[in-house]
PDB file of N, CA and C in Angstrom:
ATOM      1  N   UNK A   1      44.079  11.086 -29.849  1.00  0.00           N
ATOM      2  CA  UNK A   1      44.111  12.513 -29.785  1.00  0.00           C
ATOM      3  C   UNK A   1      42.754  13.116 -30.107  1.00  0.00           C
ATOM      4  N   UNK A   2      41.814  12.678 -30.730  1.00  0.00           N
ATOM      5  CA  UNK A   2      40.729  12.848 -31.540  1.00  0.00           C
ATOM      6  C   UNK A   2      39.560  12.204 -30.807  1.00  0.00           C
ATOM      7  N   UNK A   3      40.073  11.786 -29.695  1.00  0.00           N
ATOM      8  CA  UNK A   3      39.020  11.196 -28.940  1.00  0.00           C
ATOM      9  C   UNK A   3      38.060  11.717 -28.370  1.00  0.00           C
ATOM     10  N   UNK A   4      36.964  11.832 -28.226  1.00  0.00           N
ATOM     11  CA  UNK A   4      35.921  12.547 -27.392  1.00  0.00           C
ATOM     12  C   UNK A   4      35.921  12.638 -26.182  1.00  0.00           C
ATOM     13  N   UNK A   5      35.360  13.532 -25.512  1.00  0.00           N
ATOM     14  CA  UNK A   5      35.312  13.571 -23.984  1.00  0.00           C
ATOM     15  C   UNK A   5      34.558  13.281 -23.132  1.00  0.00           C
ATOM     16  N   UNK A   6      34.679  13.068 -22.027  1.00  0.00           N
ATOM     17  CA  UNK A   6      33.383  12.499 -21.755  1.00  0.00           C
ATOM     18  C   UNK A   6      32.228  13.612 -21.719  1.00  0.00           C
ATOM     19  N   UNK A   7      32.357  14.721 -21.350  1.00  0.00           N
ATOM     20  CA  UNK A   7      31.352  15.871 -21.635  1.00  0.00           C
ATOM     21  C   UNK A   7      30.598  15.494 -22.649  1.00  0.00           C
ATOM     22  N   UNK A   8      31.443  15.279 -24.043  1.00  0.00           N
ATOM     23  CA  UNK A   8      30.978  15.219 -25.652  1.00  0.00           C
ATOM     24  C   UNK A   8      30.434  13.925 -25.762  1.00  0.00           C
ATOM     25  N   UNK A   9      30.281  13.297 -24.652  1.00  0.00           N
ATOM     26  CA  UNK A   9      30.035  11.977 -24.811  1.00  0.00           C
ATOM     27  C   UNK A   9      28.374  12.152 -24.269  1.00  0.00           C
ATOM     28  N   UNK A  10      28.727  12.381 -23.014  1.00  0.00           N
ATOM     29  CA  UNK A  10      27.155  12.724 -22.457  1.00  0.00           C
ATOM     30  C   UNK A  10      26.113  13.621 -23.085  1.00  0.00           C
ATOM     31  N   UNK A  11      26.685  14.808 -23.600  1.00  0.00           N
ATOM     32  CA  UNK A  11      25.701  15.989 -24.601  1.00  0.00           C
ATOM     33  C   UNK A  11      25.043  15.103 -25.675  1.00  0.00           C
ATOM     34  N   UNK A  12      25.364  13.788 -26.119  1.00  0.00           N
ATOM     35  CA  UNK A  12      25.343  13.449 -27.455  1.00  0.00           C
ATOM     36  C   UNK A  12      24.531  12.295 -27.096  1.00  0.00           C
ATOM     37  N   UNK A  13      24.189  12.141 -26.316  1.00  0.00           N
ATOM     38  CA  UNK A  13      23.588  11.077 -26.255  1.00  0.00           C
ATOM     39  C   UNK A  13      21.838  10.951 -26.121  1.00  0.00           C
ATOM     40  N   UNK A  14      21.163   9.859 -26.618  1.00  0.00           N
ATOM     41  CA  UNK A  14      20.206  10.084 -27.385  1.00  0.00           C
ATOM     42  C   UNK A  14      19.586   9.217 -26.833  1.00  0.00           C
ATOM     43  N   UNK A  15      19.801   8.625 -25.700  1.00  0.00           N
ATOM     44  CA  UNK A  15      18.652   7.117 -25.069  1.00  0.00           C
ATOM     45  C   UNK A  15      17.983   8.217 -24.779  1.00  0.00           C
ATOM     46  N   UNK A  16      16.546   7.617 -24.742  1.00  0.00           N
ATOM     47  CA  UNK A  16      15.611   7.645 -24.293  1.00  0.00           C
ATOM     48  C   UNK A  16      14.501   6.840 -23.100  1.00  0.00           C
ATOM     49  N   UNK A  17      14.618   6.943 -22.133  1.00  0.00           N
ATOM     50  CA  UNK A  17      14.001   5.770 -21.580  1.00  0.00           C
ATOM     51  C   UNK A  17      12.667   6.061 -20.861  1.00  0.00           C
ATOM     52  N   UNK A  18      11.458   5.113 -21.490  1.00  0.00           N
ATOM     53  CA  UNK A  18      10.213   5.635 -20.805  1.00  0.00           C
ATOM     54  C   UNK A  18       9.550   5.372 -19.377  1.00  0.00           C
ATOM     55  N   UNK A  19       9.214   6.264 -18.637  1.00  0.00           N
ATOM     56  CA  UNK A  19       8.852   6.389 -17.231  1.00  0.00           C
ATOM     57  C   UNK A  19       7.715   5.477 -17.725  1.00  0.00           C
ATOM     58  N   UNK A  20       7.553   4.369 -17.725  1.00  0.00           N
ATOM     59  CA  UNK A  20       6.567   3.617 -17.354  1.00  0.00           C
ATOM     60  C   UNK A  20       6.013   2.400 -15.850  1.00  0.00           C
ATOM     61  N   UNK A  21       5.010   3.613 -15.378  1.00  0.00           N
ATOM     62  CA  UNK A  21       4.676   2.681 -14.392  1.00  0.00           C
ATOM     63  C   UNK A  21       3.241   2.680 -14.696  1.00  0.00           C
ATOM     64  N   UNK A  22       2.637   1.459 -14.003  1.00  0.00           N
ATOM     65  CA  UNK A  22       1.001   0.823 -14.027  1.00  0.00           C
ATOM     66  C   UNK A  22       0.079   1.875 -13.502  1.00  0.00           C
ATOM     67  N   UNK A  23      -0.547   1.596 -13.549  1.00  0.00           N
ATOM     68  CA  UNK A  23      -2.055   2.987 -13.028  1.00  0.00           C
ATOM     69  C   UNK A  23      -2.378   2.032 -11.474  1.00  0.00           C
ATOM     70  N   UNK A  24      -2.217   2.143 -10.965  1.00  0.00           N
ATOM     71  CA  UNK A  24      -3.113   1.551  -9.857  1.00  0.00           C
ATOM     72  C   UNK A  24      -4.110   2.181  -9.163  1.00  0.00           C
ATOM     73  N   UNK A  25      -5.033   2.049  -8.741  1.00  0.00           N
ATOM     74  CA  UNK A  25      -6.707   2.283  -7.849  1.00  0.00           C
ATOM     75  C   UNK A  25      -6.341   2.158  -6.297  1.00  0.00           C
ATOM     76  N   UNK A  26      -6.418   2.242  -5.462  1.00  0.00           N
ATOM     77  CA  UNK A  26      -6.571   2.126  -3.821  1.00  0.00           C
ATOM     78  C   UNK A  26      -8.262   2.418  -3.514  1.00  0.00           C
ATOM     79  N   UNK A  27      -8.355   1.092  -3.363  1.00  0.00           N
ATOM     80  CA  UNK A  27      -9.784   1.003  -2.948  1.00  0.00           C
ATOM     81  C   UNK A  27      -9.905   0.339  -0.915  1.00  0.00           C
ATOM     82  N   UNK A  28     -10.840   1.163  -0.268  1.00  0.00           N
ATOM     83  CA  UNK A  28     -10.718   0.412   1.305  1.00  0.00           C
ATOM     84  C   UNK A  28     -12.136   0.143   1.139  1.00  0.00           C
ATOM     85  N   UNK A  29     -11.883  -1.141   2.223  1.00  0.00           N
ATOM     86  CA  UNK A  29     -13.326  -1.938   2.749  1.00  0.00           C
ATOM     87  C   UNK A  29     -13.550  -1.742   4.293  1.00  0.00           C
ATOM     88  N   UNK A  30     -14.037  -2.027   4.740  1.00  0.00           N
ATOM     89  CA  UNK A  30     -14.370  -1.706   6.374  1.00  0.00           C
ATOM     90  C   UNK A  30     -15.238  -2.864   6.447  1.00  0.00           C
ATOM     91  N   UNK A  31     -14.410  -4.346   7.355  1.00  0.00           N
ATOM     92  CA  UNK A  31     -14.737  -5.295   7.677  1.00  0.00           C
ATOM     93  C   UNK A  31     -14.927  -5.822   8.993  1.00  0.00           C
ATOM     94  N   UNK A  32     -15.650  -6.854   9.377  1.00  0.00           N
ATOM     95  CA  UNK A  32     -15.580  -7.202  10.640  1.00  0.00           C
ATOM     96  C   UNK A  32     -14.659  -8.341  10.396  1.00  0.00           C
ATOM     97  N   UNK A  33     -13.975  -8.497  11.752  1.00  0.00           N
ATOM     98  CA  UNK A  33     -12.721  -9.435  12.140  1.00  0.00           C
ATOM     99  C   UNK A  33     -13.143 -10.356  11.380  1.00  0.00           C
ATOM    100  N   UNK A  34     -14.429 -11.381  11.661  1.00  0.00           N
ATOM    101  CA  UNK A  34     -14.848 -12.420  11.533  1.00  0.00           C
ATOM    102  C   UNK A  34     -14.877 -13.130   9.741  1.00  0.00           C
ATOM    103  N   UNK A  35     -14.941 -11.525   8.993  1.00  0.00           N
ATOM    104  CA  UNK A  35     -15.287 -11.812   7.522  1.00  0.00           C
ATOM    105  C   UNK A  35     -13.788 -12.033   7.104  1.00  0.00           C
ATOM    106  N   UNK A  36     -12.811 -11.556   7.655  1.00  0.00           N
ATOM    107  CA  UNK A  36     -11.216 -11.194   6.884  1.00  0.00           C
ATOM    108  C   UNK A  36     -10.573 -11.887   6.211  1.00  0.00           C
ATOM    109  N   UNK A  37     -10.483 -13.379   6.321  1.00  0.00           N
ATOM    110  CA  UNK A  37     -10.231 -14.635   5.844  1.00  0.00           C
ATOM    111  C   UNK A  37     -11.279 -14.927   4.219  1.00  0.00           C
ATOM    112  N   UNK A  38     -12.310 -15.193   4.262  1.00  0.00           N
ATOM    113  CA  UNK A  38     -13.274 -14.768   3.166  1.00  0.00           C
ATOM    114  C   UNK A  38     -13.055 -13.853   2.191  1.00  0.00           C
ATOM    115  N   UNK A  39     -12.304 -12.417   2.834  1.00  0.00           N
ATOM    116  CA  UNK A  39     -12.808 -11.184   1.895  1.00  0.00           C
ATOM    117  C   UNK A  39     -11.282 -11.649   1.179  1.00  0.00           C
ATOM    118  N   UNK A  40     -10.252 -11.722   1.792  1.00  0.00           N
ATOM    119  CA  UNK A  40      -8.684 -11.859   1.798  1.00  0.00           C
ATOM    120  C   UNK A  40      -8.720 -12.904   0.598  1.00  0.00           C
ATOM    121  N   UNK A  41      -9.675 -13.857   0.678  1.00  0.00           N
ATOM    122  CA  UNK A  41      -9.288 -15.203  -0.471  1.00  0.00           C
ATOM    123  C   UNK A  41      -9.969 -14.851  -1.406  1.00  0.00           C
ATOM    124  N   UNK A  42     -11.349 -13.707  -1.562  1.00  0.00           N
ATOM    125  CA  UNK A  42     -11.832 -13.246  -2.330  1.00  0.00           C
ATOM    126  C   UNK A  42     -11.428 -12.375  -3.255  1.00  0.00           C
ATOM    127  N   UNK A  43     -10.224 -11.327  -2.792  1.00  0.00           N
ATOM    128  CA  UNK A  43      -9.445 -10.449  -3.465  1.00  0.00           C
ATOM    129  C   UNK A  43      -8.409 -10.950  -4.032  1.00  0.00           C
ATOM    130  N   UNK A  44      -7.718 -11.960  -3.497  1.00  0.00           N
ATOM    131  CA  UNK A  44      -6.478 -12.733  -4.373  1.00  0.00           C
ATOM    132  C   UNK A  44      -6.830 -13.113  -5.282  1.00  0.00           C
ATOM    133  N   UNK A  45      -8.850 -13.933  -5.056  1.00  0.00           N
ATOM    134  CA  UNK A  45      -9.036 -14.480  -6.462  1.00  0.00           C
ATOM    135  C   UNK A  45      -9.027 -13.625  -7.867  1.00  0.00           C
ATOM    136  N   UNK A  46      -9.338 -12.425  -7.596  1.00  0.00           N
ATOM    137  CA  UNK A  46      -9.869 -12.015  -8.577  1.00  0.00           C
ATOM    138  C   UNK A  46      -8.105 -11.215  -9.406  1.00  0.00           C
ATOM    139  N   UNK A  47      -7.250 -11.630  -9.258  1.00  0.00           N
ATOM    140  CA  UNK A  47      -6.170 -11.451  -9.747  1.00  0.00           C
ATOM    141  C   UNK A  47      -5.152 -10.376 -10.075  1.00  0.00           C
ATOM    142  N   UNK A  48      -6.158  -9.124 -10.208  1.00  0.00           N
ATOM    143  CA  UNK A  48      -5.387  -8.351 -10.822  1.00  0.00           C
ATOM    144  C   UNK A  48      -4.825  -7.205  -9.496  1.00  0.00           C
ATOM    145  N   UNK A  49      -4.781  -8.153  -8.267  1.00  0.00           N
ATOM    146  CA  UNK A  49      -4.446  -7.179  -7.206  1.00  0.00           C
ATOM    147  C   UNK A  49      -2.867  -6.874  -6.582  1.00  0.00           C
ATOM    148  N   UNK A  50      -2.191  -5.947  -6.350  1.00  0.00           N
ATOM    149  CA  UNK A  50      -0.768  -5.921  -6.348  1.00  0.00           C
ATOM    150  C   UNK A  50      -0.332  -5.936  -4.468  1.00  0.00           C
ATOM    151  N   UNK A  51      -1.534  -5.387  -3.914  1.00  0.00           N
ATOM    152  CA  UNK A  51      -0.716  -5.368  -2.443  1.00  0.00           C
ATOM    153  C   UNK A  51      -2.446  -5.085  -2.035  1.00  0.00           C
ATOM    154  N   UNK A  52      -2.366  -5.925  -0.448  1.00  0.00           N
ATOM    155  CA  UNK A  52      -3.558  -5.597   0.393  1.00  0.00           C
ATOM    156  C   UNK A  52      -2.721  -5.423   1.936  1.00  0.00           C
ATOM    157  N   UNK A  53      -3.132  -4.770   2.413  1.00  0.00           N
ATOM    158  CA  UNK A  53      -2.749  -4.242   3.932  1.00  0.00           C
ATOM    159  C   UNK A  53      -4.097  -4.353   4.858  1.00  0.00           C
ATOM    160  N   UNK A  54      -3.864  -4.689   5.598  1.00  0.00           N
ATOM    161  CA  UNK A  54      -4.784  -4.976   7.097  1.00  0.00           C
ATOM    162  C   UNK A  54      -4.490  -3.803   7.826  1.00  0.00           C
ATOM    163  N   UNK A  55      -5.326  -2.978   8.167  1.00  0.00           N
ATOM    164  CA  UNK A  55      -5.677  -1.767   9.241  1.00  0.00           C
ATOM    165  C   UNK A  55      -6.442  -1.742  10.267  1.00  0.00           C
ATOM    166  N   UNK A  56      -5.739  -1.468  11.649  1.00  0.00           N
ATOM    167  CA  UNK A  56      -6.635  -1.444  12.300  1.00  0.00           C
ATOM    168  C   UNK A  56      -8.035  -0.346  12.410  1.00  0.00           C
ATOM    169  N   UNK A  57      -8.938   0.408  12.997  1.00  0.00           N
ATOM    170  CA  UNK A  57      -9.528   1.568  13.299  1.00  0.00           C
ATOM    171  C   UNK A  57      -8.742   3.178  13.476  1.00  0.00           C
ATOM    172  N   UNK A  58      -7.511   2.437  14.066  1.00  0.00           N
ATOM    173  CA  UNK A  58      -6.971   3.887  13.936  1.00  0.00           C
ATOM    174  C   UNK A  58      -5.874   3.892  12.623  1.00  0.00           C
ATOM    175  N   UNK A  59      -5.905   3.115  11.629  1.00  0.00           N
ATOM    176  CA  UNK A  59      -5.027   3.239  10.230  1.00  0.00           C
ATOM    177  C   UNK A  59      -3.750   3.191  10.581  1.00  0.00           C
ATOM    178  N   UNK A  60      -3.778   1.641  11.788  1.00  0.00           N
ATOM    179  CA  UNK A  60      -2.457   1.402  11.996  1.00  0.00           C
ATOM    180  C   UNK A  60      -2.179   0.076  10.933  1.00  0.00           C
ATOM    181  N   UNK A  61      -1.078  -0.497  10.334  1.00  0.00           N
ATOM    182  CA  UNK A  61      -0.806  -1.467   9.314  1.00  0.00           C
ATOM    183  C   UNK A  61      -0.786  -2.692  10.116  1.00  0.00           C
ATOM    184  N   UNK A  62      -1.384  -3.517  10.199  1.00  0.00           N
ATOM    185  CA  UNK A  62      -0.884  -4.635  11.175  1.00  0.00           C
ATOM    186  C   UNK A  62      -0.762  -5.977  10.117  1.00  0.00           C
ATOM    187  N   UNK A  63      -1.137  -5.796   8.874  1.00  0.00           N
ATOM    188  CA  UNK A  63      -0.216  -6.923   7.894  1.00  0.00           C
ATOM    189  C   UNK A  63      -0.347  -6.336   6.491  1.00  0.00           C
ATOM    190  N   UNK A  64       0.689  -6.671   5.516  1.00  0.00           N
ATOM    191  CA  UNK A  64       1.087  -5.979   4.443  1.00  0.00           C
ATOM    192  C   UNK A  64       1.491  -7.641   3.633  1.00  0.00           C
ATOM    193  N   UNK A  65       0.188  -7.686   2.702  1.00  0.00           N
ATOM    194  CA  UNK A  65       0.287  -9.006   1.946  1.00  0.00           C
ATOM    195  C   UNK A  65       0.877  -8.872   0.456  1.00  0.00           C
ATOM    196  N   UNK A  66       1.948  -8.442   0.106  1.00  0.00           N
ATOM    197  CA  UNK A  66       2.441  -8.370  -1.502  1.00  0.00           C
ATOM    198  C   UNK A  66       2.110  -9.454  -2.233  1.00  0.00           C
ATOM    199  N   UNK A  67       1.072  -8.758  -3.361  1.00  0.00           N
ATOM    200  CA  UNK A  67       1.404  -9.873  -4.444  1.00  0.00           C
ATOM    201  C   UNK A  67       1.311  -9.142  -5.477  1.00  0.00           C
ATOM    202  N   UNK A  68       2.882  -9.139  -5.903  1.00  0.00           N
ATOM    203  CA  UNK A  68       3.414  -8.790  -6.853  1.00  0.00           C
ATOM    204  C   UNK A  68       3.286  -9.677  -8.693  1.00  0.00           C
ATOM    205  N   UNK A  69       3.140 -10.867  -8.015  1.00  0.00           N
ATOM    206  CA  UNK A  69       2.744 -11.979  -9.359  1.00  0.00           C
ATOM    207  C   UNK A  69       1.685 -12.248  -9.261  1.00  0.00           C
ATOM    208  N   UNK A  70       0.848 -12.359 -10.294  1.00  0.00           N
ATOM    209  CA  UNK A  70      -0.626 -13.107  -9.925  1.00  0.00           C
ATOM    210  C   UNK A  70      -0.667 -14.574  -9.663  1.00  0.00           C
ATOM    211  N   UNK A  71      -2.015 -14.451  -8.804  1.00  0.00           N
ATOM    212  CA  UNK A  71      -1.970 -15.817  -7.842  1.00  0.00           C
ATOM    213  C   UNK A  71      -3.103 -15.990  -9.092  1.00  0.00           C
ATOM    214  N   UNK A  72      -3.017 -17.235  -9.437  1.00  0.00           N
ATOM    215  CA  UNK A  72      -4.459 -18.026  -9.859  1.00  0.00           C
ATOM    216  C   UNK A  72      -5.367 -19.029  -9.093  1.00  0.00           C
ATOM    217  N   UNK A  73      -5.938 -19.017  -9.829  1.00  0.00           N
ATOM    218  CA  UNK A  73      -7.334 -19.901  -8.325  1.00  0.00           C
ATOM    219  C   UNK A  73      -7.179 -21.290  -7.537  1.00  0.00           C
ATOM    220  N   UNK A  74      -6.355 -21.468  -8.694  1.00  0.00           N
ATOM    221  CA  UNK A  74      -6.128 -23.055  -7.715  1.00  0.00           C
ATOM    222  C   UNK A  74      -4.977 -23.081  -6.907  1.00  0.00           C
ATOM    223  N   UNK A  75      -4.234 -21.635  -7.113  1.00  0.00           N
ATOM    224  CA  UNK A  75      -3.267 -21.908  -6.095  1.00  0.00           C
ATOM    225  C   UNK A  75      -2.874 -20.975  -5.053  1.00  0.00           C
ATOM    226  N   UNK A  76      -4.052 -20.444  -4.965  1.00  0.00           N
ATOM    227  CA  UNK A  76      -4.738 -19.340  -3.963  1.00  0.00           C
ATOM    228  C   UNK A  76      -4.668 -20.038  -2.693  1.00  0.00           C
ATOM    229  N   UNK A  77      -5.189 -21.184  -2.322  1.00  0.00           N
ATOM    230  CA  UNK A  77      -4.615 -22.123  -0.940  1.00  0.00           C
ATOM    231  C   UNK A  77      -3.540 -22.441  -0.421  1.00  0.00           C
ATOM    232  N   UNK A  78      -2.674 -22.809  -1.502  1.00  0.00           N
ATOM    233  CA  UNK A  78      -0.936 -22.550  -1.517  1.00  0.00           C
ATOM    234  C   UNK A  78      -0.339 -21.460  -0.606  1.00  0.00           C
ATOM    235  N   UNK A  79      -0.939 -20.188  -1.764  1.00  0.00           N
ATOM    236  CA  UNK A  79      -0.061 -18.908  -1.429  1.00  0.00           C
ATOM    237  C   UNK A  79      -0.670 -18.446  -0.045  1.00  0.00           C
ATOM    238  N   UNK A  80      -2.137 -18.418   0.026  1.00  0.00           N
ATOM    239  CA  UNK A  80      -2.841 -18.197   1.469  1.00  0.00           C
ATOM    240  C   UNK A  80      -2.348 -19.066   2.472  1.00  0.00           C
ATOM    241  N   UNK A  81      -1.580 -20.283   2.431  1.00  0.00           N
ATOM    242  CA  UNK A  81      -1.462 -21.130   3.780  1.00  0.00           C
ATOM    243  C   UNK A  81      -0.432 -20.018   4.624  1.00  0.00           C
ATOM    244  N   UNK A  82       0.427 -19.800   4.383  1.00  0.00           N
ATOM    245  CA  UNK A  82       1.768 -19.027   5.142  1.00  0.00           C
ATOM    246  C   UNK A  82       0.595 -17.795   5.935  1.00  0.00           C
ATOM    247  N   UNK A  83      -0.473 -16.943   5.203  1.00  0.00           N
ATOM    248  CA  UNK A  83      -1.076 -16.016   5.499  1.00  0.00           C
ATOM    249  C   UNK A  83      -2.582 -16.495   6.959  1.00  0.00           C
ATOM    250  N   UNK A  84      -2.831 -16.935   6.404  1.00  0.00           N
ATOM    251  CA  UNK A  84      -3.803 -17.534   7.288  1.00  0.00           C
ATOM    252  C   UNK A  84      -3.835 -17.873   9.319  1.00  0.00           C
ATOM    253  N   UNK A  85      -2.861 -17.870   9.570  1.00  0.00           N
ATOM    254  CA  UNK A  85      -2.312 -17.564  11.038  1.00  0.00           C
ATOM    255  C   UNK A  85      -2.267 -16.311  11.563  1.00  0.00           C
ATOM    256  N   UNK A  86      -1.725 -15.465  10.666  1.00  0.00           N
ATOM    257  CA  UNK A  86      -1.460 -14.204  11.455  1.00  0.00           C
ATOM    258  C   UNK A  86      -3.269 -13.184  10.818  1.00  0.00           C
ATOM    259  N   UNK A  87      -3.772 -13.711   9.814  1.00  0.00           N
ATOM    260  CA  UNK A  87      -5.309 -13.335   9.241  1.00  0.00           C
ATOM    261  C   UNK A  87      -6.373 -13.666  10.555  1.00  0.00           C
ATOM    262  N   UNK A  88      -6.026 -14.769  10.771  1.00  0.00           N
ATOM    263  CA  UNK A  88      -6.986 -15.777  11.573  1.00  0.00           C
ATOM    264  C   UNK A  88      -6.909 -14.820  12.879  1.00  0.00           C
ATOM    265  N   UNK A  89      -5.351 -14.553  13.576  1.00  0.00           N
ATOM    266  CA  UNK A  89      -5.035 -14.004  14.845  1.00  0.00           C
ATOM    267  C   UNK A  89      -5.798 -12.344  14.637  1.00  0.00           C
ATOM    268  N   UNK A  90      -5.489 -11.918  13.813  1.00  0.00           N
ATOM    269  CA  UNK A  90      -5.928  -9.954  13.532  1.00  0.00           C
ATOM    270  C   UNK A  90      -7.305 -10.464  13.925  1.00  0.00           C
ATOM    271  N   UNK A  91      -8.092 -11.137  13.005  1.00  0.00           N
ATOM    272  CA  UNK A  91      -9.421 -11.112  12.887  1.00  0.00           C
ATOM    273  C   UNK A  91     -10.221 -11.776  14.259  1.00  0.00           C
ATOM    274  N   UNK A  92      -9.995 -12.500  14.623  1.00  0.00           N
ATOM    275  CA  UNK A  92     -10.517 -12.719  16.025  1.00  0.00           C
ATOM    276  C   UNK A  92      -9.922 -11.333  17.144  1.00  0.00           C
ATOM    277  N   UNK A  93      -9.127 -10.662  17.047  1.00  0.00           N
ATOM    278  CA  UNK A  93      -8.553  -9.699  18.126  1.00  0.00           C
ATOM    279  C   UNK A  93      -9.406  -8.247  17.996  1.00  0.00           C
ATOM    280  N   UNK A  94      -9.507  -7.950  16.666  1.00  0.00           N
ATOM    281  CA  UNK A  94     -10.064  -6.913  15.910  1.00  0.00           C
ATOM    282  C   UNK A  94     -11.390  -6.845  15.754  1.00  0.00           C
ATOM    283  N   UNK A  95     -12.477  -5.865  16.081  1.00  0.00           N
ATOM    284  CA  UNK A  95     -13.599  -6.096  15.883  1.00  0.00           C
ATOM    285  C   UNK A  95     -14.288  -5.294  14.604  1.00  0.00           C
ATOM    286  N   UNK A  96     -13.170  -4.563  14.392  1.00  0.00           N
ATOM    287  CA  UNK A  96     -13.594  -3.612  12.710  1.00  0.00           C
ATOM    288  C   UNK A  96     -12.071  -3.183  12.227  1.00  0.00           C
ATOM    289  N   UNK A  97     -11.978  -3.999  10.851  1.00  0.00           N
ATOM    290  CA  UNK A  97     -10.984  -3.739  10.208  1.00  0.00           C
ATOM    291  C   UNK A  97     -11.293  -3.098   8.993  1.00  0.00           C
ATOM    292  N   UNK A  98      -9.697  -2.806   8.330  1.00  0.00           N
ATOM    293  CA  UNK A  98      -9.857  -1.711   7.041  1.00  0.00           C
ATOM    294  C   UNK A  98      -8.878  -2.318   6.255  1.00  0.00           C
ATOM    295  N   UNK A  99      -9.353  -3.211   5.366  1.00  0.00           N
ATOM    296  CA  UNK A  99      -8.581  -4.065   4.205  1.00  0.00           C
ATOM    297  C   UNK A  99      -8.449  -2.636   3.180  1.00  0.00           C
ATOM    298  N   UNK A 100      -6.957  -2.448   2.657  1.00  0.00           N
ATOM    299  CA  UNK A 100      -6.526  -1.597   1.799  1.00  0.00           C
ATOM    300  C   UNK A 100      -6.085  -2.061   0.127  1.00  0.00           C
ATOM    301  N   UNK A 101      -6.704  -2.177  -0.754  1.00  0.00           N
ATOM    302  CA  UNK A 101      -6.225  -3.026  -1.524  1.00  0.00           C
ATOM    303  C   UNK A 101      -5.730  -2.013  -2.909  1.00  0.00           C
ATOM    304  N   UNK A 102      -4.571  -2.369  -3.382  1.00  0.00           N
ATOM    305  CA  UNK A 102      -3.963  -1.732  -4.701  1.00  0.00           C
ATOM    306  C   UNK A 102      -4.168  -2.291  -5.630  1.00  0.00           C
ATOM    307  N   UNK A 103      -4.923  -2.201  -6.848  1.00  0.00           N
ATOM    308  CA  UNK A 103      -5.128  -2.798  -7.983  1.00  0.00           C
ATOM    309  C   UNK A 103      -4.437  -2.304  -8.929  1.00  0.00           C
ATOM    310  N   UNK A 104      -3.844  -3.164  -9.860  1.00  0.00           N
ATOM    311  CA  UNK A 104      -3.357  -2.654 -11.261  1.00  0.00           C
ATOM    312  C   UNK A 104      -4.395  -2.383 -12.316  1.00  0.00           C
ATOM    313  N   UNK A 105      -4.205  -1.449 -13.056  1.00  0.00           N
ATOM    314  CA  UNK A 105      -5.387  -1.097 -14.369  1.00  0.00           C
ATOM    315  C   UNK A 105      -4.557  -1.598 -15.347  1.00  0.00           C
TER     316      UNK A 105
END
């Protein structure tokens, strides 16, 4: 009889939960086809990167590489093998690309 309601239930309540998301940077490069493979194994190395996208000239997406976990260096060949076909294909087709890269702070 004494039971609360759910109204009295919701007014009373006291979580708190914090909007925490990462800071990230969007930094672009403007590459030739030929470098893309190079720049691509160069940015994974350096770790702290969350997503790179391949653009063509007109800022169309033609690959979207998530990396959500960090890759470390020795197994940067690993995670790059699956990538490297469709890198290899853009970059010979493409004569100026626009690597998009998201960094975490």
């Amino acid at each position: 009889m004494n039971e609360p309601t759910d109204q009295q239930i919701n007014n009373h309540s006291n979580s708190v939960e914090a909007d925490v998301q990462p800071k990230v940077s969007v930094e672009e490069f403007s590459i030739s086809g030929n470098d893309l493979i190079d720049k691509v194994k160069d940015l994974i190395n350096q770790g702290n990167i969350r997503r790179i996208m391949i653009k063509n000239e007109q800022d169309r997406i033609l690959l979207e590489i998530p990396l959500t976990f960090g890759v470390l260096g020795g197994v940067t060949a690993i995670f790059l093998a699956p990538w490297l076909l469709p890198l290899g294909a853009i970059g010979a087709l493409a004569a100026r690309l626009k690597v998009v890269v998201e960094r975490k702070e």
